[in-house]
Protein backbone atom coordinates (compact mmCIF):
# COMPACT_ATOMS: atom_id res chain seq x y z
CA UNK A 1 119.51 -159.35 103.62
CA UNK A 2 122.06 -162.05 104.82
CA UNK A 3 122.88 -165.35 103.00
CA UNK A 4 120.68 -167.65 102.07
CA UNK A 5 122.17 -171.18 102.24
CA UNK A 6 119.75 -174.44 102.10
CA UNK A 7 119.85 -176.75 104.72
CA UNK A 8 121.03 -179.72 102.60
CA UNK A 9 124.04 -177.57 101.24
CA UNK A 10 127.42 -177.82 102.79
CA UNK A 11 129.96 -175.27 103.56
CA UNK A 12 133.10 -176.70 104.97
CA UNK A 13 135.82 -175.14 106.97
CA UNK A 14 137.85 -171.88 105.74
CA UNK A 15 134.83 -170.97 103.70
CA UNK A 16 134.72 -166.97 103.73
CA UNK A 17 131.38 -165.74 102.35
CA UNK A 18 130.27 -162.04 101.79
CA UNK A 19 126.43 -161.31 101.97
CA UNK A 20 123.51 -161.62 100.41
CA UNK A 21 124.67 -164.85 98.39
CA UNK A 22 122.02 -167.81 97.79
CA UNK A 23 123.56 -171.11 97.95
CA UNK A 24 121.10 -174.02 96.44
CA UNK A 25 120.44 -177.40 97.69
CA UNK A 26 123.31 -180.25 98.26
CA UNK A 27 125.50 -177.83 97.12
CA UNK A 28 129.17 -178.33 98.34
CA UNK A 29 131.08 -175.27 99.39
CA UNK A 30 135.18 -176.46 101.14
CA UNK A 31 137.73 -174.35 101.82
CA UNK A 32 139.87 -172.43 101.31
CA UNK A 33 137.22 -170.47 99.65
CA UNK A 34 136.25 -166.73 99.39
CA UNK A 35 133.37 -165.65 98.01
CA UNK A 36 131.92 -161.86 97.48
CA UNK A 37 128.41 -160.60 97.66
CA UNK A 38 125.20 -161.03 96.00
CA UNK A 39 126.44 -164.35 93.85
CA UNK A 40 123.33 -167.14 92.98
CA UNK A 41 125.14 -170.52 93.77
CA UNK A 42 122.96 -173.79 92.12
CA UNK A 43 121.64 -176.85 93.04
CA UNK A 44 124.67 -179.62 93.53
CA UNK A 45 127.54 -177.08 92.67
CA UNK A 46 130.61 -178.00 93.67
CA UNK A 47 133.32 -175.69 94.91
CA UNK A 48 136.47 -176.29 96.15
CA UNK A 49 137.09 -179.77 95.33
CA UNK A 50 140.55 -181.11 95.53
CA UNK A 51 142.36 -180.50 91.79
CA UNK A 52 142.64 -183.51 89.58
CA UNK A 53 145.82 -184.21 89.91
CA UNK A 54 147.25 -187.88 89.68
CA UNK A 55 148.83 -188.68 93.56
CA UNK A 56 147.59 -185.29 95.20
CA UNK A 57 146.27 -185.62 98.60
CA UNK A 58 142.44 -184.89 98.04
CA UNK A 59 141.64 -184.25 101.57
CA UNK A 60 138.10 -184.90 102.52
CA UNK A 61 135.45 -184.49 100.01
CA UNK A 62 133.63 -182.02 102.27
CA UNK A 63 136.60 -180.20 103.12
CA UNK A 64 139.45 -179.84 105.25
CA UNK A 65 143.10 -181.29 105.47
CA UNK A 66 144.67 -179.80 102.69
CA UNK A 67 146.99 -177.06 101.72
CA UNK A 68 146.15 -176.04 98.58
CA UNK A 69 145.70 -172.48 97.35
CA UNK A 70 141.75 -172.35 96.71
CA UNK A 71 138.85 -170.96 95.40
CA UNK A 72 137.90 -166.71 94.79
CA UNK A 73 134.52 -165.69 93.27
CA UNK A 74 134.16 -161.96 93.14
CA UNK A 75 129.99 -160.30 93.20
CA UNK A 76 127.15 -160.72 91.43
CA UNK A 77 127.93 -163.67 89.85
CA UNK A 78 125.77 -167.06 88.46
CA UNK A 79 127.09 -169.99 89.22
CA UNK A 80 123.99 -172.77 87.64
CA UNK A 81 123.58 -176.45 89.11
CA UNK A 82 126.26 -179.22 88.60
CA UNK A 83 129.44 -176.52 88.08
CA UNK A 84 132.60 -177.76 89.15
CA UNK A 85 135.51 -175.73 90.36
CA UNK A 86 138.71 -177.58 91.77
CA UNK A 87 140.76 -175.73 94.22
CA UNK A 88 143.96 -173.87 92.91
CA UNK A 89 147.48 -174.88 93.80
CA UNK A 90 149.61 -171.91 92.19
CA UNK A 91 147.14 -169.48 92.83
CA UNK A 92 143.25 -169.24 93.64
CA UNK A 93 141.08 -171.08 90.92
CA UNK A 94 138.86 -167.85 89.75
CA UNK A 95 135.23 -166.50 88.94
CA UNK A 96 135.38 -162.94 88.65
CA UNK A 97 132.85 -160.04 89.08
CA UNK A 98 129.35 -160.35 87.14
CA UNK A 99 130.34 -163.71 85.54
CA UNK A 100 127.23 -166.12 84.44
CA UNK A 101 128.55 -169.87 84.38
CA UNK A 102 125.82 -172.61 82.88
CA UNK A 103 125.20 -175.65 84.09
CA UNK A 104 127.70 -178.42 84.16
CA UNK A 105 130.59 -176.26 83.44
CA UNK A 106 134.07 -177.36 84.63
CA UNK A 107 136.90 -175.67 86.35
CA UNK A 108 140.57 -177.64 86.05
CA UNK A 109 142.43 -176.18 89.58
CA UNK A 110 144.20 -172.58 88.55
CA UNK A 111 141.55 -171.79 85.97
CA UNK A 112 140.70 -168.15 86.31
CA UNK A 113 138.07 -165.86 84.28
CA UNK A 114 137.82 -162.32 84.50
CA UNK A 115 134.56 -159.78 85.02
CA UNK A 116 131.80 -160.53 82.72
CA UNK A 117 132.52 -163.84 81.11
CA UNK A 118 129.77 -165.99 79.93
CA UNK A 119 130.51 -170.01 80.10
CA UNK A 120 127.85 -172.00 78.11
CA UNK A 121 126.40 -175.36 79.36
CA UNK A 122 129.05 -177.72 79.63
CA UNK A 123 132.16 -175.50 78.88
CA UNK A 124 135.58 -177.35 80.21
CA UNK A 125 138.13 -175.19 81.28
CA UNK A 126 141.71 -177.25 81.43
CA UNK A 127 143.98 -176.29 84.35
CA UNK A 128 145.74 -172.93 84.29
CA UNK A 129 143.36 -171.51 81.18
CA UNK A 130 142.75 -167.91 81.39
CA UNK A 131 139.97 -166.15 80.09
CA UNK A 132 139.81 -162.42 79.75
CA UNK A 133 137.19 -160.17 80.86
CA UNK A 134 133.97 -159.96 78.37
CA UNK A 135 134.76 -163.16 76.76
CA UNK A 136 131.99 -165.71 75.57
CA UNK A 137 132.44 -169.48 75.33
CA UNK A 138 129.88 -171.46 73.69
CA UNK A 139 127.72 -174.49 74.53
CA UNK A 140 130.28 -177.97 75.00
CA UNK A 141 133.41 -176.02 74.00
CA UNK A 142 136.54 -177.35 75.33
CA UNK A 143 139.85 -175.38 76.28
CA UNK A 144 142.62 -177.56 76.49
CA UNK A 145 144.94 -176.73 79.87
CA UNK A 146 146.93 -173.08 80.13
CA UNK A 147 145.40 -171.61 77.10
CA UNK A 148 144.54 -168.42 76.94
CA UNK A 149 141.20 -166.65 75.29
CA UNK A 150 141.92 -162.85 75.92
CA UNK A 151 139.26 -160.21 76.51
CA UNK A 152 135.89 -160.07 74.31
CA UNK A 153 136.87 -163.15 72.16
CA UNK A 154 133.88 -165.26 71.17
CA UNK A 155 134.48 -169.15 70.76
CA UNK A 156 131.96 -171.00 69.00
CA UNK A 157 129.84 -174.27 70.60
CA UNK A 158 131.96 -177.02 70.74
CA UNK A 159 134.82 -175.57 69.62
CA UNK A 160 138.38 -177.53 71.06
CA UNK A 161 140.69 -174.77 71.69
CA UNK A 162 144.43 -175.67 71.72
CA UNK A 163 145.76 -172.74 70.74
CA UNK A 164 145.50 -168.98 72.41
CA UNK A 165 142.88 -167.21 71.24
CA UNK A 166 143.29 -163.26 70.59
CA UNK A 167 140.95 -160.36 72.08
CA UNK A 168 137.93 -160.01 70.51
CA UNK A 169 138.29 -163.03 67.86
CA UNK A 170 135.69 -164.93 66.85
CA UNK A 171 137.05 -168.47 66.76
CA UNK A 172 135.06 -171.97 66.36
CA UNK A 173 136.15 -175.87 64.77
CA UNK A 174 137.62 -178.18 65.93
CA UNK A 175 140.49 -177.71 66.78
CA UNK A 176 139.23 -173.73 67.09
CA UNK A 177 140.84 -171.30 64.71
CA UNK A 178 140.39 -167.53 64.41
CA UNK A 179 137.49 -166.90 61.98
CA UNK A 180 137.19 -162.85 62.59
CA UNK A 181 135.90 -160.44 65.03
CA UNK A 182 133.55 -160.33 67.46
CA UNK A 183 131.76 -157.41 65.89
CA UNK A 184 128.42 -157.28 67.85
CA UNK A 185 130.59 -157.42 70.89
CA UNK A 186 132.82 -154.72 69.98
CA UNK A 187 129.70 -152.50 68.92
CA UNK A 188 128.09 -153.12 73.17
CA UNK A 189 131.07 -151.95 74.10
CA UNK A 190 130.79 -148.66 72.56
CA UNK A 191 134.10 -149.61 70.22
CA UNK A 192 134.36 -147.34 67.28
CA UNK A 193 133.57 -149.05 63.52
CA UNK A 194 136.90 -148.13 62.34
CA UNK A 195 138.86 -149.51 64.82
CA UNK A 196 136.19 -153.02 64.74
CA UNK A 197 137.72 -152.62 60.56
CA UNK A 198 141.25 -152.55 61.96
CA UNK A 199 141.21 -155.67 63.89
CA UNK A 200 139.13 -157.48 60.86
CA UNK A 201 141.94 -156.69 58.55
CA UNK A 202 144.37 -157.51 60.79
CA UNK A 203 142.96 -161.14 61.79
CA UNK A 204 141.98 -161.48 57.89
CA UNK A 205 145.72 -161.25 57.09
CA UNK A 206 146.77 -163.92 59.29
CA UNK A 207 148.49 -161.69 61.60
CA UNK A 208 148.43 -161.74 65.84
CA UNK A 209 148.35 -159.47 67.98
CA UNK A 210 151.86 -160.17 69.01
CA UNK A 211 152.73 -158.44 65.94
CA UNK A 212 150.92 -155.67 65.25
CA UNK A 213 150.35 -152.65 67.85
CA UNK A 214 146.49 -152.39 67.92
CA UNK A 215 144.37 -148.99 68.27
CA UNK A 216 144.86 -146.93 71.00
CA UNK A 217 141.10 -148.27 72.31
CA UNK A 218 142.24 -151.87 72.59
CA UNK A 219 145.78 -151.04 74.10
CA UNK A 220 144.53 -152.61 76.98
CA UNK A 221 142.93 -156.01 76.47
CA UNK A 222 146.11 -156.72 73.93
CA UNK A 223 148.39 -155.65 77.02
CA UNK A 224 146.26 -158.42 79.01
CA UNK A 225 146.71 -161.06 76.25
CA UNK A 226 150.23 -160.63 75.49
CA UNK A 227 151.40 -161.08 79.31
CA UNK A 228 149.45 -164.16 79.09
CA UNK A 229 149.64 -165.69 75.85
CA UNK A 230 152.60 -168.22 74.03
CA UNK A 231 151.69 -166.91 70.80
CA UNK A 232 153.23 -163.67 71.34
């Protein structure tokens, strides 16, 4: 089956889209944009508009005349009504593989999120945040520009995050602080319950990640975080 784009949507110049993607009403697609297979695009979601950036040339709202970096979304992604995503201008603004994005979320230009991320209604992302693979944000939460929330972290519903969260925390207030693990996510994943003790203990005692060398099962998303994060 090929795309299925509604007649009221718009996709500008230097869009690049894979197949079988649905793209809803006045939604507005501008380039440059790439997007995979198989994603559901919403009513009025906007993609690709210029970054918010005070005395950037913002081109024409539906598209063209610019040279910044742009937009990737990988497959089999959801991508609800009213989402915004500004255009990168270091590198591609990003919605990975498998990704489910509520309504109203916001992209700042350079924000990137890896497979499997779940943003709740109204999540901000700030430019440049990062967000590891598996992560969940919760409804309203706000991440304040270039932070980091590494892989399988949970942050809580209106949570302000202005410091880098750690993989698999659970972390809520305002501002968010690290509150423990995100045990019932560690479990899905098939993550043993002595290692899920480990990490407990370790966020319990006030430590980080950049300080401690975590089980051999989480080398990984730590590895992730660390390149990433200020607090190591």
């Amino acid at each position: 089956m090929g795309n299925r784009v509604h007649p009221t949507a718009i996709v500008g110049e230097g869009v690049e889209l894979g197949t079988d993607n649905v793209i809803g009403p006045y939604a507005v697609i501008t380039g440059p944009c790439r997007i995979g297979d198989r994603n559901w695009i919403g009513a009025h979601a906007v993609i690709g508009a210029a970054p918010e950036i005070h005395g950037h040339d913002h081109g024409l709202p539906w598209g063209g005349g610019t040279d910044d970096v742009g937009v990737e979304i990988g497959d089999d992604s959801v991508v609800r009504e009213f989402v915004t995503v500004h255009r990168g201008t270091r590198r591609r603004t990003g919605i990975g593989d498998r990704c489910f994005v509520m309504n109203k979320a916001h992209f700042g230009h350079d924000a990137v999120i890896e497979d499997d991320v779940t943003l709740a209604v109204g999540v901000i992302l700030g430019g440049h945040v990062e967000v590891g693979a598996g992560a969940n944000l919760g409804l309203a939460a706000v991440l304040h520009q270039r932070r980091v929330v590494g892989p399988g972290a949970m942050v809580g519903m209106s949570a302000v995050v202005t410091r880098d969260i750690p993989p698999y925390a659970k972390a809520f207030g305002a501002p968010a602080r690290v509150r423990g693990v995100n045990e019932v996510g560690m479990r899905r994943r098939g993550i043993d319950a002595a290692v899920i003790a480990a990490v407990a203990e370790q966020y319990a005692s006030g430590g980080d990640a950049g300080a401690w060398t975590p089980p051999a099962a989480l080398r990984a998303p730590w590895e992730w975080w660390l390149e990433r994060t200020s607090a190591g």
